[in-house]
PDB file of N, CA and C in Angstrom:
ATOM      1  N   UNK A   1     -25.773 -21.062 102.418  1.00  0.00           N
ATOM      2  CA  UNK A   1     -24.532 -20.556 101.854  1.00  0.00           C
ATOM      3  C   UNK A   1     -23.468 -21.643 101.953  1.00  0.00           C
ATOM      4  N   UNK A   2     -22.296 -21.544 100.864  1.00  0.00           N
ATOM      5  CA  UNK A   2     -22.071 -22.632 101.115  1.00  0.00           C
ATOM      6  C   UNK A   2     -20.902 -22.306 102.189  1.00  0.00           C
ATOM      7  N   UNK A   3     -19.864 -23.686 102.891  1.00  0.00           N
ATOM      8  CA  UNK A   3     -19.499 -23.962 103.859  1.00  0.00           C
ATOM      9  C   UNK A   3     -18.260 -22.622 103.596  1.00  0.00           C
ATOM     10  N   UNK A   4     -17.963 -22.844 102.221  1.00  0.00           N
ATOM     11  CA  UNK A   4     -16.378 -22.686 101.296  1.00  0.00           C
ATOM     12  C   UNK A   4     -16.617 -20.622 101.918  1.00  0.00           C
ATOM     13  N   UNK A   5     -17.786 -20.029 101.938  1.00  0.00           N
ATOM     14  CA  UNK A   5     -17.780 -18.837 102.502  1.00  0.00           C
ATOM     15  C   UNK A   5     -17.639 -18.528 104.180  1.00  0.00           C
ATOM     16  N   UNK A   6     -17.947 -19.192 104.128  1.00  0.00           N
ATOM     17  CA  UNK A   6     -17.582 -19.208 105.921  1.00  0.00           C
ATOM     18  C   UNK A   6     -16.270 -19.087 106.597  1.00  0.00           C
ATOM     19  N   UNK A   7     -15.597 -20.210 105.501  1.00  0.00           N
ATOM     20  CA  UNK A   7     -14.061 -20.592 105.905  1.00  0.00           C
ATOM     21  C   UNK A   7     -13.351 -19.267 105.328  1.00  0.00           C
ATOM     22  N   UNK A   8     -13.630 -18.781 104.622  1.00  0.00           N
ATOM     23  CA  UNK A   8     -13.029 -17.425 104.239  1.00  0.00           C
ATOM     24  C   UNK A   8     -13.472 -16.382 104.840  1.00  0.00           C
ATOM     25  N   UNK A   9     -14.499 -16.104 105.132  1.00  0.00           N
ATOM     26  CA  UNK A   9     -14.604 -14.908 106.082  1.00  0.00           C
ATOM     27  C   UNK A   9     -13.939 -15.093 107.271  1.00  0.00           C
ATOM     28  N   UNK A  10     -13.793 -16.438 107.845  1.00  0.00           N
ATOM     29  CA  UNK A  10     -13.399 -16.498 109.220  1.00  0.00           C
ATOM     30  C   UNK A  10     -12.007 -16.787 109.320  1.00  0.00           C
ATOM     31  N   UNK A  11     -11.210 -17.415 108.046  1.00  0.00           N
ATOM     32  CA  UNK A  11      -9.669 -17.250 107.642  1.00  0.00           C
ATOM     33  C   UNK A  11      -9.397 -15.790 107.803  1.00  0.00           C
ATOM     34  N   UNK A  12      -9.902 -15.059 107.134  1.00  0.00           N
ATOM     35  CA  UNK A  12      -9.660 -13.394 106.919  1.00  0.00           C
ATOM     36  C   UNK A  12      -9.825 -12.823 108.498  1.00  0.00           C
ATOM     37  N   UNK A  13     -10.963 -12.911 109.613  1.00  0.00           N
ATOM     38  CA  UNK A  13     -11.167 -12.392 110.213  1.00  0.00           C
ATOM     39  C   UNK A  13      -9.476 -12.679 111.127  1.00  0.00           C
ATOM     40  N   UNK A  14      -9.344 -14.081 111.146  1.00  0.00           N
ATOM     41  CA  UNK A  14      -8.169 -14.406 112.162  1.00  0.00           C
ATOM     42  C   UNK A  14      -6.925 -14.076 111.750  1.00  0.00           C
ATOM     43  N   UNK A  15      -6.699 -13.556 110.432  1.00  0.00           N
ATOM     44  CA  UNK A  15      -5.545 -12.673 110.195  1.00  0.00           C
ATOM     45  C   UNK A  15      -5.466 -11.588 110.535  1.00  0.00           C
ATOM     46  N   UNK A  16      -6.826 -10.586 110.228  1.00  0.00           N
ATOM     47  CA  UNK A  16      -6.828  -9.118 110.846  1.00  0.00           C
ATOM     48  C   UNK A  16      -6.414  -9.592 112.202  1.00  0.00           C
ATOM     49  N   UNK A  17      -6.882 -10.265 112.746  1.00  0.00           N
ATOM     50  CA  UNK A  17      -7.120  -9.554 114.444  1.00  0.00           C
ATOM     51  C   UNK A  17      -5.188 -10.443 114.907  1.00  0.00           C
ATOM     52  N   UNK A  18      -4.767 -11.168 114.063  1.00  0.00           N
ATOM     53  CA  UNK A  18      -3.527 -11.514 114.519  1.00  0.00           C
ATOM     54  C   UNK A  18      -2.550 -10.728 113.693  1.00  0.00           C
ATOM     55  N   UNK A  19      -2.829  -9.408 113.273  1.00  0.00           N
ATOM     56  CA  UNK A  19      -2.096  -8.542 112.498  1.00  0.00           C
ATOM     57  C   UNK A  19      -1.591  -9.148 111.411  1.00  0.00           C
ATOM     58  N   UNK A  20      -2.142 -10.031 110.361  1.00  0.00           N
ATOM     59  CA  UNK A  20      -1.279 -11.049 109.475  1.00  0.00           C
ATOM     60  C   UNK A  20      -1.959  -9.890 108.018  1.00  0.00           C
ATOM     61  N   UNK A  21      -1.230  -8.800 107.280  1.00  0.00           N
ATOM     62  CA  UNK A  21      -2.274  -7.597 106.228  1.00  0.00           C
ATOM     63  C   UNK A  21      -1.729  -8.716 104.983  1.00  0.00           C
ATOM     64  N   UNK A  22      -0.760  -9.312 104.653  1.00  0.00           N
ATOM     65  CA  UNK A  22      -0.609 -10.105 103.803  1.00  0.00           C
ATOM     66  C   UNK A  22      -1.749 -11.471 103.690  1.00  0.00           C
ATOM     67  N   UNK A  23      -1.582 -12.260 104.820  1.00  0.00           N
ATOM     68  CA  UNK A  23      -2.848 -12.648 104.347  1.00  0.00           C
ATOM     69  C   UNK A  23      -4.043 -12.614 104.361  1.00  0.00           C
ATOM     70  N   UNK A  24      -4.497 -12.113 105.373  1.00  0.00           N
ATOM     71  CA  UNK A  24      -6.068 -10.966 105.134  1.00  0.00           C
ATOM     72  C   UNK A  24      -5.891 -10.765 103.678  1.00  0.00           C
ATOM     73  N   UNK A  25      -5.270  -9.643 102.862  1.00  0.00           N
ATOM     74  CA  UNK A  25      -5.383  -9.769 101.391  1.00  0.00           C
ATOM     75  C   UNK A  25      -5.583 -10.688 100.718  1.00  0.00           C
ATOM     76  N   UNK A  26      -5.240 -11.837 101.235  1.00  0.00           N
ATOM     77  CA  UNK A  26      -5.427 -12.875 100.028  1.00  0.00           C
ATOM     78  C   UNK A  26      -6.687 -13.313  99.635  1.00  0.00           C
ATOM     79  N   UNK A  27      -7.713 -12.993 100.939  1.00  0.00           N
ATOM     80  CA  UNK A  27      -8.738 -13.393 100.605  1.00  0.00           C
ATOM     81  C   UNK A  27      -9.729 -12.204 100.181  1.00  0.00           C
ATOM     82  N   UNK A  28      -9.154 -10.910  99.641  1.00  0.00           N
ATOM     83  CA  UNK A  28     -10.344  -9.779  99.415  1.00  0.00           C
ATOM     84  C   UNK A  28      -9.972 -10.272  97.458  1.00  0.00           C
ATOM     85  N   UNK A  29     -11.103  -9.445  97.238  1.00  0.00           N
ATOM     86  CA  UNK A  29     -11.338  -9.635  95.325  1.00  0.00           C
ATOM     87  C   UNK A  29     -10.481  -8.584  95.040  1.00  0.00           C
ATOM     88  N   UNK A  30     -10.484  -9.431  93.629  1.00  0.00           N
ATOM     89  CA  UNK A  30      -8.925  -8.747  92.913  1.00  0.00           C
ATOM     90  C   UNK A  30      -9.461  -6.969  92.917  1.00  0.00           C
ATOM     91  N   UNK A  31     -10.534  -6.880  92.951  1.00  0.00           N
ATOM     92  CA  UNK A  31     -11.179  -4.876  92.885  1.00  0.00           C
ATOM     93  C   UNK A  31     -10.491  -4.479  94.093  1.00  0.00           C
ATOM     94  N   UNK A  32     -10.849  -5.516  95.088  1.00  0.00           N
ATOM     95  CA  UNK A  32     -10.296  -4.545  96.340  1.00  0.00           C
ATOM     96  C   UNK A  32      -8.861  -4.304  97.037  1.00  0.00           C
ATOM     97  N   UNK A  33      -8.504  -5.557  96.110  1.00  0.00           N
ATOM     98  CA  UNK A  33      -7.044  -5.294  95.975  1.00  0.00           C
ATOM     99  C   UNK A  33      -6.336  -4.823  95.289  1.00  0.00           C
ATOM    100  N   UNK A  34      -6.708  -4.202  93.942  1.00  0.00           N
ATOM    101  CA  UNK A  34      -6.176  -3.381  93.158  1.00  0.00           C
ATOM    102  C   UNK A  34      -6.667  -1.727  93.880  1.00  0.00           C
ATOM    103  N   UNK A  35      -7.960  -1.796  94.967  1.00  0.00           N
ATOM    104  CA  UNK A  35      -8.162  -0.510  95.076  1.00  0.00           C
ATOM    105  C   UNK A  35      -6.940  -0.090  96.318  1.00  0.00           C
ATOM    106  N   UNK A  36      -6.772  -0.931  97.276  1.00  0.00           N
ATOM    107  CA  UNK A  36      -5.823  -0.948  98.332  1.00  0.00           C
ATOM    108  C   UNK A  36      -4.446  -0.695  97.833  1.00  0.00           C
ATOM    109  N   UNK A  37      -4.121  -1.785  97.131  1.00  0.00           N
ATOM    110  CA  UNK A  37      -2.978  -1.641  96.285  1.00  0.00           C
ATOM    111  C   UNK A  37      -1.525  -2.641  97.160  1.00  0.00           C
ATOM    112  N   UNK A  38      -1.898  -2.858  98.363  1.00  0.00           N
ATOM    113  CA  UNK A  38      -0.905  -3.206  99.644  1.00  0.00           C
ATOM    114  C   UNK A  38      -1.476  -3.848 100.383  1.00  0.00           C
ATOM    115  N   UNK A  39      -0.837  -4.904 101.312  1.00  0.00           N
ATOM    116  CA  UNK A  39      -1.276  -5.724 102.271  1.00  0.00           C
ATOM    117  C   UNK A  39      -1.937  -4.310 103.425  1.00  0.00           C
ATOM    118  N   UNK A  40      -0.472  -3.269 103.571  1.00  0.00           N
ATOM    119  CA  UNK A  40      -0.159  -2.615 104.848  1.00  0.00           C
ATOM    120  C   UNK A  40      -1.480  -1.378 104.698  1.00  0.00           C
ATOM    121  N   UNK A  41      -1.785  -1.403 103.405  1.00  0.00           N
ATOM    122  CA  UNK A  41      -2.894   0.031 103.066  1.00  0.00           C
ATOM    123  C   UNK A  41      -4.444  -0.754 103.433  1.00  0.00           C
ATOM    124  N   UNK A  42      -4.369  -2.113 103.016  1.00  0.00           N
ATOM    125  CA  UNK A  42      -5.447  -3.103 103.278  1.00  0.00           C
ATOM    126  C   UNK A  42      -5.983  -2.766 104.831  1.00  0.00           C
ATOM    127  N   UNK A  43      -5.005  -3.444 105.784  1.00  0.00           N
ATOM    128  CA  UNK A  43      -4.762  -3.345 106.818  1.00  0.00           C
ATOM    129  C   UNK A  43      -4.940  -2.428 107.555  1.00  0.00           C
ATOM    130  N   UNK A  44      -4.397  -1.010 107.286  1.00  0.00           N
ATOM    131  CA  UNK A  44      -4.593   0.241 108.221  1.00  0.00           C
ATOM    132  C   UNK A  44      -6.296   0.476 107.983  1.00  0.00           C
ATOM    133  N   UNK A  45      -6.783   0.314 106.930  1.00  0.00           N
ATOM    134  CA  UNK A  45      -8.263   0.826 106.319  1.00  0.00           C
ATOM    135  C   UNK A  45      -9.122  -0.277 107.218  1.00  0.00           C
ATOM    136  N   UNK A  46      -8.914  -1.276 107.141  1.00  0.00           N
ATOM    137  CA  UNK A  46      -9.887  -2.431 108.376  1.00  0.00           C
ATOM    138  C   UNK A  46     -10.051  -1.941 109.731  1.00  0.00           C
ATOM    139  N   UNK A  47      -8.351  -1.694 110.276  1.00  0.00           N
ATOM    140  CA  UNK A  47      -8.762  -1.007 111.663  1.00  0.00           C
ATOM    141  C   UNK A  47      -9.208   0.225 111.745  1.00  0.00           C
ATOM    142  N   UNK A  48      -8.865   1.266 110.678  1.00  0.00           N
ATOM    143  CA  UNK A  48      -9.543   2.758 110.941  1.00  0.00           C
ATOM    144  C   UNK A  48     -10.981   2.602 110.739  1.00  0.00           C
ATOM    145  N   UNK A  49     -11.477   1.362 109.808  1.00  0.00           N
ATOM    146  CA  UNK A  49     -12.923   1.701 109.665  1.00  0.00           C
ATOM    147  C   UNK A  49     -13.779   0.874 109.828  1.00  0.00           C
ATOM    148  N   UNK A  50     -12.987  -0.530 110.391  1.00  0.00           N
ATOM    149  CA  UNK A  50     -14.141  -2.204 110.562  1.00  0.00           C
ATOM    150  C   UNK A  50     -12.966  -2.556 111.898  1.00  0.00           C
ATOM    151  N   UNK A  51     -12.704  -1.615 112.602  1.00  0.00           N
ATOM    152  CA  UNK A  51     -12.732  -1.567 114.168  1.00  0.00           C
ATOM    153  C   UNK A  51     -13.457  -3.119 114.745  1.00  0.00           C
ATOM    154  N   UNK A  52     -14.656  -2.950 114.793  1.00  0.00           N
ATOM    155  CA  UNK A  52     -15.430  -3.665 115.449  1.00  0.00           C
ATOM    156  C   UNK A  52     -14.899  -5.517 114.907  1.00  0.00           C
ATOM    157  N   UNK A  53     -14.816  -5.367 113.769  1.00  0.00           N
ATOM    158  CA  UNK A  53     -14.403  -6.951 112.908  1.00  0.00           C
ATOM    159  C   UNK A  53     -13.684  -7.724 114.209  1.00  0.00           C
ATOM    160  N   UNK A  54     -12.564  -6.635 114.547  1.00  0.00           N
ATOM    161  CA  UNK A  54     -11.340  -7.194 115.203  1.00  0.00           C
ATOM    162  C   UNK A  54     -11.582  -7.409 116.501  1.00  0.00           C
ATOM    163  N   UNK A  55     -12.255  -6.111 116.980  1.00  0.00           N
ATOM    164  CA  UNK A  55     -12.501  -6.145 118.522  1.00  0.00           C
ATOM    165  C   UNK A  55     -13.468  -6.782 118.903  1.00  0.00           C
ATOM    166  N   UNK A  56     -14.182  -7.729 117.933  1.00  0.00           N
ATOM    167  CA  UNK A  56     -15.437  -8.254 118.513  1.00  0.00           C
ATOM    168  C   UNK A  56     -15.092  -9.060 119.761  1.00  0.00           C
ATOM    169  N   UNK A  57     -15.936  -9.302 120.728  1.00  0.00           N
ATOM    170  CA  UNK A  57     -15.651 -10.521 121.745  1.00  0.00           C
ATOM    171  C   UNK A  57     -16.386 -12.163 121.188  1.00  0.00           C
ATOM    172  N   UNK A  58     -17.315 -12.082 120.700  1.00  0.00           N
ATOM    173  CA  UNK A  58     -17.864 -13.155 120.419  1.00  0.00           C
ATOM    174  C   UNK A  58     -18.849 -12.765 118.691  1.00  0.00           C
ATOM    175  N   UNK A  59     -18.659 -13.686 117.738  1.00  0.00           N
ATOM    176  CA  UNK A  59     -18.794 -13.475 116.153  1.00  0.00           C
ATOM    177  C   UNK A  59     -20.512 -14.603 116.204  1.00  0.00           C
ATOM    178  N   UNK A  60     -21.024 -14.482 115.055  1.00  0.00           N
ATOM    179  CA  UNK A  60     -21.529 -15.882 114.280  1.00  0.00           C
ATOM    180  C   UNK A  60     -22.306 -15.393 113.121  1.00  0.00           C
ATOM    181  N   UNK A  61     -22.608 -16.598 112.923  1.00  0.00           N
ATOM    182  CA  UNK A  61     -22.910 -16.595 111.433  1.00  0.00           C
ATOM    183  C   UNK A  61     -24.224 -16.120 111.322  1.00  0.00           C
ATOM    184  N   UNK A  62     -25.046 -15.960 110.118  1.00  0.00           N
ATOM    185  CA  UNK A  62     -26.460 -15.397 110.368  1.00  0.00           C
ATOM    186  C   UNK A  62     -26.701 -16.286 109.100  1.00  0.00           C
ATOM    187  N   UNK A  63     -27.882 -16.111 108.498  1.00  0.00           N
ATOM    188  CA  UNK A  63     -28.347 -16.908 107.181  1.00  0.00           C
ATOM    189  C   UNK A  63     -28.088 -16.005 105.979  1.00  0.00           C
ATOM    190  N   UNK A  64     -27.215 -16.496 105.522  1.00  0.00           N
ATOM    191  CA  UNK A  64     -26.837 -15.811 103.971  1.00  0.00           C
ATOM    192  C   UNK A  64     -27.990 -15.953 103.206  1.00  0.00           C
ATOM    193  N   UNK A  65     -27.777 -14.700 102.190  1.00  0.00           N
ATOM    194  CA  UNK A  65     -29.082 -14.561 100.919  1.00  0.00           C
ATOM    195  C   UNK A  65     -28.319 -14.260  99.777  1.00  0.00           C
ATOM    196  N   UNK A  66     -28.872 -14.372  98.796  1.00  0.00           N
ATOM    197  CA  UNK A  66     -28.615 -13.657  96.933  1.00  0.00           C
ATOM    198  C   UNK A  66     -29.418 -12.346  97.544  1.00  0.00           C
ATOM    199  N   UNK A  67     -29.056 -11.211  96.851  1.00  0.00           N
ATOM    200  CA  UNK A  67     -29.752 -10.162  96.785  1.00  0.00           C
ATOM    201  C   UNK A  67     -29.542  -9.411  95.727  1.00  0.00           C
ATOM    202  N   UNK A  68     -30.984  -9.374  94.670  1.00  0.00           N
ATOM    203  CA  UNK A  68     -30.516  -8.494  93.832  1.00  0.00           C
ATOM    204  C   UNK A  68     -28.875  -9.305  92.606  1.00  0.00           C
ATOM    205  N   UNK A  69     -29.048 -10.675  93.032  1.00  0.00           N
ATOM    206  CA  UNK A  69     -27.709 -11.165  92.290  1.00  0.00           C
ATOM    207  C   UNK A  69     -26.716 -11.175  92.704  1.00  0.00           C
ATOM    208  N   UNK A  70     -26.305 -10.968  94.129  1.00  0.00           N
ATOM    209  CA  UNK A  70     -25.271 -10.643  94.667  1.00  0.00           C
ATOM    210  C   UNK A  70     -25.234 -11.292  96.074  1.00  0.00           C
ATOM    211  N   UNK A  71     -24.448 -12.436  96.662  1.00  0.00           N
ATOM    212  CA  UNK A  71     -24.426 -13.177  97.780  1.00  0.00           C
ATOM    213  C   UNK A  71     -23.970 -12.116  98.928  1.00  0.00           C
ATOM    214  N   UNK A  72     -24.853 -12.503 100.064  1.00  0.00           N
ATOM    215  CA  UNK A  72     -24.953 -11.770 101.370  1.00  0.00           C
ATOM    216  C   UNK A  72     -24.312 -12.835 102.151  1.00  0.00           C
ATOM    217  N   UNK A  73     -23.204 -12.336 102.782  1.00  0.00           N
ATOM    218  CA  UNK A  73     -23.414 -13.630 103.723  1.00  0.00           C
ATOM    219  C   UNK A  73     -22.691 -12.268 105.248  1.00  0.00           C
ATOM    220  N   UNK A  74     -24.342 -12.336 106.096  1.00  0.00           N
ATOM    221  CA  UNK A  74     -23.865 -11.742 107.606  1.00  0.00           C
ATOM    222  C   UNK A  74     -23.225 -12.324 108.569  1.00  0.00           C
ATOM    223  N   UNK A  75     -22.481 -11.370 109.469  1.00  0.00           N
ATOM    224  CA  UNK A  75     -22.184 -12.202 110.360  1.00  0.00           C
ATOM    225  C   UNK A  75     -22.433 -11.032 111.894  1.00  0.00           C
ATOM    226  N   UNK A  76     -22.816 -11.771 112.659  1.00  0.00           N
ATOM    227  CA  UNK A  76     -23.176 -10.772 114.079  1.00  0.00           C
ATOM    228  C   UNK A  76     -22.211 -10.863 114.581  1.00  0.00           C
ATOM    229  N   UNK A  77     -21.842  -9.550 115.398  1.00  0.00           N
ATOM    230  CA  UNK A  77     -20.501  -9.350 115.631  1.00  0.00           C
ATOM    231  C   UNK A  77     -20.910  -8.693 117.522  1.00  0.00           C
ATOM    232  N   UNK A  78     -20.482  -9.165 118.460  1.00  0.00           N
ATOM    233  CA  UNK A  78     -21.004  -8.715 119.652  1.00  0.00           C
ATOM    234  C   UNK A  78     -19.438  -7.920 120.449  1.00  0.00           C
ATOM    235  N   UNK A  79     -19.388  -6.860 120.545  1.00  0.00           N
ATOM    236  CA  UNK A  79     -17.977  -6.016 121.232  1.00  0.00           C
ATOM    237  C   UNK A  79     -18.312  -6.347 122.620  1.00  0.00           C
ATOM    238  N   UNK A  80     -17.357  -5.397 123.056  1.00  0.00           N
ATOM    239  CA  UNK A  80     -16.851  -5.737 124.710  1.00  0.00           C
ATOM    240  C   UNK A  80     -17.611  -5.022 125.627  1.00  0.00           C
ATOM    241  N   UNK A  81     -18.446  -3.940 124.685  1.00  0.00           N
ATOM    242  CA  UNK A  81     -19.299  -3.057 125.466  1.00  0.00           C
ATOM    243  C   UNK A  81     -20.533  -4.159 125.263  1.00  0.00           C
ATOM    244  N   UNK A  82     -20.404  -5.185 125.102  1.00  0.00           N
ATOM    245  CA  UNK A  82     -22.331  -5.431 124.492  1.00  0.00           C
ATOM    246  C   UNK A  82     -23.146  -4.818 123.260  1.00  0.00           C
ATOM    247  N   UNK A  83     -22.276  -3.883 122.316  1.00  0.00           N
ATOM    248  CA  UNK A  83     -22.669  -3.499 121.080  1.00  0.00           C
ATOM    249  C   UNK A  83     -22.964  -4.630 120.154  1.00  0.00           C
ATOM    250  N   UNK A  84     -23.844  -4.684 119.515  1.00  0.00           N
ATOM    251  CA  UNK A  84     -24.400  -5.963 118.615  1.00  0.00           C
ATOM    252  C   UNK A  84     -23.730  -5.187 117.275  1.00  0.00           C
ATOM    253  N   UNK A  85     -23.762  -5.538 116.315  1.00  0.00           N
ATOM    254  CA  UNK A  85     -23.586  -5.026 114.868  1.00  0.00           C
ATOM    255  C   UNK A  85     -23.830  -6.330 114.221  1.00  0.00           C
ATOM    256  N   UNK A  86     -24.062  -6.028 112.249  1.00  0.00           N
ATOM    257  CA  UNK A  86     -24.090  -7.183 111.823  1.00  0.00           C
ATOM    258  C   UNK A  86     -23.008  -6.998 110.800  1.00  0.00           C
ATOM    259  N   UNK A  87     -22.171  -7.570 110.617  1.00  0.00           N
ATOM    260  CA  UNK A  87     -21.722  -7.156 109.137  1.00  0.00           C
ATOM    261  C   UNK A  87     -21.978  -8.044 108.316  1.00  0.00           C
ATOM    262  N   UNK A  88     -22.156  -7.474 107.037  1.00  0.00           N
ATOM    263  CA  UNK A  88     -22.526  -8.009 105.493  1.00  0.00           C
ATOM    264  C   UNK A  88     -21.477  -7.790 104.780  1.00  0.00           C
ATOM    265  N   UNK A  89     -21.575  -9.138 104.515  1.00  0.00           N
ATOM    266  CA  UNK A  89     -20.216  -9.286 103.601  1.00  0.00           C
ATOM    267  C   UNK A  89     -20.879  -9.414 102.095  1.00  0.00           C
ATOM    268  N   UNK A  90     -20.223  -9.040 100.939  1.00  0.00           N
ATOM    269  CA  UNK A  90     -20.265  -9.878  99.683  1.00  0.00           C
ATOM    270  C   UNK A  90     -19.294 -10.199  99.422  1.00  0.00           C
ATOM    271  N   UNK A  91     -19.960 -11.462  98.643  1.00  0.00           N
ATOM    272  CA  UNK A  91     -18.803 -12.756  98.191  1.00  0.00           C
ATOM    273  C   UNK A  91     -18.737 -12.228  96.232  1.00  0.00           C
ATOM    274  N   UNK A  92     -17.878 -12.420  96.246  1.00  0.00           N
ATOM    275  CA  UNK A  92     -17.662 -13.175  94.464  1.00  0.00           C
ATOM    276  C   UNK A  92     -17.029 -13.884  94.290  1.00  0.00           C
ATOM    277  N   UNK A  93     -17.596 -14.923  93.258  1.00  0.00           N
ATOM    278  CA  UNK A  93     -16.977 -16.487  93.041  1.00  0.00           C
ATOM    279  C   UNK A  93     -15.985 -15.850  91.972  1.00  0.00           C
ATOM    280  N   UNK A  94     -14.597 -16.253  91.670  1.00  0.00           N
ATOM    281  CA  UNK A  94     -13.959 -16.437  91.241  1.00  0.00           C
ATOM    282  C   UNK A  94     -14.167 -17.501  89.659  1.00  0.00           C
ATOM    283  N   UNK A  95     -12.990 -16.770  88.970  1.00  0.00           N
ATOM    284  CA  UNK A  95     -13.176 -17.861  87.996  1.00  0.00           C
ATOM    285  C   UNK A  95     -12.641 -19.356  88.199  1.00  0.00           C
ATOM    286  N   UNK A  96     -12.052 -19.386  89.350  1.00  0.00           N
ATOM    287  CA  UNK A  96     -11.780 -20.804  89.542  1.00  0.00           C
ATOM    288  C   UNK A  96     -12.420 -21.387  90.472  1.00  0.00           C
ATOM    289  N   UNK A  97     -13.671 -20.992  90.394  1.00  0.00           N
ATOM    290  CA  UNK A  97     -14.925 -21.527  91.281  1.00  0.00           C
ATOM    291  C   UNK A  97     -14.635 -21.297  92.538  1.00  0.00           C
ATOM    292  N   UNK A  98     -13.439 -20.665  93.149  1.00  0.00           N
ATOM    293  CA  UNK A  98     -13.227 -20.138  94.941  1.00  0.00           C
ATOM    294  C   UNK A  98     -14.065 -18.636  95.061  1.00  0.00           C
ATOM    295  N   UNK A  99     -14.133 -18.176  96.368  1.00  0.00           N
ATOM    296  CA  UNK A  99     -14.673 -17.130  96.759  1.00  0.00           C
ATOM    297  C   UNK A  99     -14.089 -16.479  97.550  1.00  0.00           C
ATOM    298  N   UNK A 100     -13.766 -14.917  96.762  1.00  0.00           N
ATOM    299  CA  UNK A 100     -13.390 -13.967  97.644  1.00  0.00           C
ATOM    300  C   UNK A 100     -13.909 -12.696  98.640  1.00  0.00           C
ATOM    301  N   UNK A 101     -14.151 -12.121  99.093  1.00  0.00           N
ATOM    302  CA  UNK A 101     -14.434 -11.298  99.871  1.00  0.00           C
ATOM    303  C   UNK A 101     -14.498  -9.647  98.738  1.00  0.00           C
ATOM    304  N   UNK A 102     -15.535  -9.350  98.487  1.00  0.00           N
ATOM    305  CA  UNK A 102     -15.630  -8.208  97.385  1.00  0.00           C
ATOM    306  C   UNK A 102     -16.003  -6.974  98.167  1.00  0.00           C
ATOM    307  N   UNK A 103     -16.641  -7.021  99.392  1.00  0.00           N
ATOM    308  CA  UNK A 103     -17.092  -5.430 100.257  1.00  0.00           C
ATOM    309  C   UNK A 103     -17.587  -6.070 101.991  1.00  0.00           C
ATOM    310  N   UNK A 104     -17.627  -5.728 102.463  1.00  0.00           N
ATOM    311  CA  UNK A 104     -18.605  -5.062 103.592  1.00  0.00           C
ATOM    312  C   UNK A 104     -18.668  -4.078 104.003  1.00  0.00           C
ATOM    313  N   UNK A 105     -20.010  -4.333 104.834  1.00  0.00           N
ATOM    314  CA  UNK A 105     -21.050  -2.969 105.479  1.00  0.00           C
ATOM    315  C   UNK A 105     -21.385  -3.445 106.924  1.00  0.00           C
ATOM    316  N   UNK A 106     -20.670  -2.524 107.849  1.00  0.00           N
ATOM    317  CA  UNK A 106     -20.899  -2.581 109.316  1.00  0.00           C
ATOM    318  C   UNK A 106     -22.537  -2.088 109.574  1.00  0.00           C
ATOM    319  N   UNK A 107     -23.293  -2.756 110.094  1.00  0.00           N
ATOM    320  CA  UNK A 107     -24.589  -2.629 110.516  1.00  0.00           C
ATOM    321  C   UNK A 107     -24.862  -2.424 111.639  1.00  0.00           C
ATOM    322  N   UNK A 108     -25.242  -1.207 112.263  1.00  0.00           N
ATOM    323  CA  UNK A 108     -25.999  -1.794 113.694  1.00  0.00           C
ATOM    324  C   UNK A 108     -27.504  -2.815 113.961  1.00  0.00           C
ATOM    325  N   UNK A 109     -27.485  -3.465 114.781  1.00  0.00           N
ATOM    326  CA  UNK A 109     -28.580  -4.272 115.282  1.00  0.00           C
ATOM    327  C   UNK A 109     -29.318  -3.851 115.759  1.00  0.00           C
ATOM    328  N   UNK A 110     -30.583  -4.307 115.861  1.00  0.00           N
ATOM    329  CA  UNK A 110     -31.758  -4.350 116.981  1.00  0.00           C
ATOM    330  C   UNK A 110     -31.902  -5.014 118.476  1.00  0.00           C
ATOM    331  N   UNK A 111     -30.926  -6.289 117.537  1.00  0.00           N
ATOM    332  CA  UNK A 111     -30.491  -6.710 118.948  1.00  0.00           C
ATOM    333  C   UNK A 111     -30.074  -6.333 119.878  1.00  0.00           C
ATOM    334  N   UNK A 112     -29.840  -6.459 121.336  1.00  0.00           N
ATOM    335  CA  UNK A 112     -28.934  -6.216 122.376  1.00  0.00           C
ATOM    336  C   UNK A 112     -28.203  -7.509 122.789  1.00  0.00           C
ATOM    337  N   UNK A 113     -27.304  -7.461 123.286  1.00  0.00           N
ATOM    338  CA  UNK A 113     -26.762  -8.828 123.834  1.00  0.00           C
ATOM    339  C   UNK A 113     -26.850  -8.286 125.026  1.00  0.00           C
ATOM    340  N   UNK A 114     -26.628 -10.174 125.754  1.00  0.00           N
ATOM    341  CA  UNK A 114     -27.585 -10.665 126.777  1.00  0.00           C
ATOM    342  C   UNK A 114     -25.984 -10.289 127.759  1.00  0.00           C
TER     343      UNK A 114
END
């Protein structure tokens, strides 16, 4: 995957968790920002429902895939209890060849952390 997704998931992640809903938005797709409509509606919906994004203690990357036409790129997310999760992100490239953040899906793992 390339580098250019990484830096955006992990731009985005360090705004949620430093309360920044303006720019967290900047990096979701224009769908999910027309569905939000607001930095502050963006924002409340991450913590009521991707909790874990923010509270993780320790993140990383996993090996991104196409699926079905559509870029995966996971990331393991380890909380304070030792809960593993993965989240899956999709990307869409933009028409100006950048990439925004179009959905994720909180996963639980198989893993346990150590």
């Amino acid at each position: 995957m390339p580098t250019a997704i990484k830096a955006i998931i992990s731009e985005q992640l360090e705004a949620l968790r430093t309360g920044d809903g303006s720019k967290a938005f900047t990096y979701a797709a224009p769908g999910i920002r027309q569905q939000f409509g607001t930095p502050d509606n963006f924002l409340f919906m991450v913590r009521t429902a991707y909790g874990a994004l923010i509270a993780a203690r320790y993140s990383e990357f996993l090996e991104g895939a196409v699926i079905e036409g559509r870029v995966i790129q996971p990331l393991r997310l380890i909380g304070a209890d030792n809960t593993v999760r993965v989240a899956l992100y999709t990307m869409e490239r933009q028409p100006d060849g950048g990439w925004k953040i179009a959905g994720c899906v909180l996963a639980p793992s198989t893993v346990q952390a150590a």
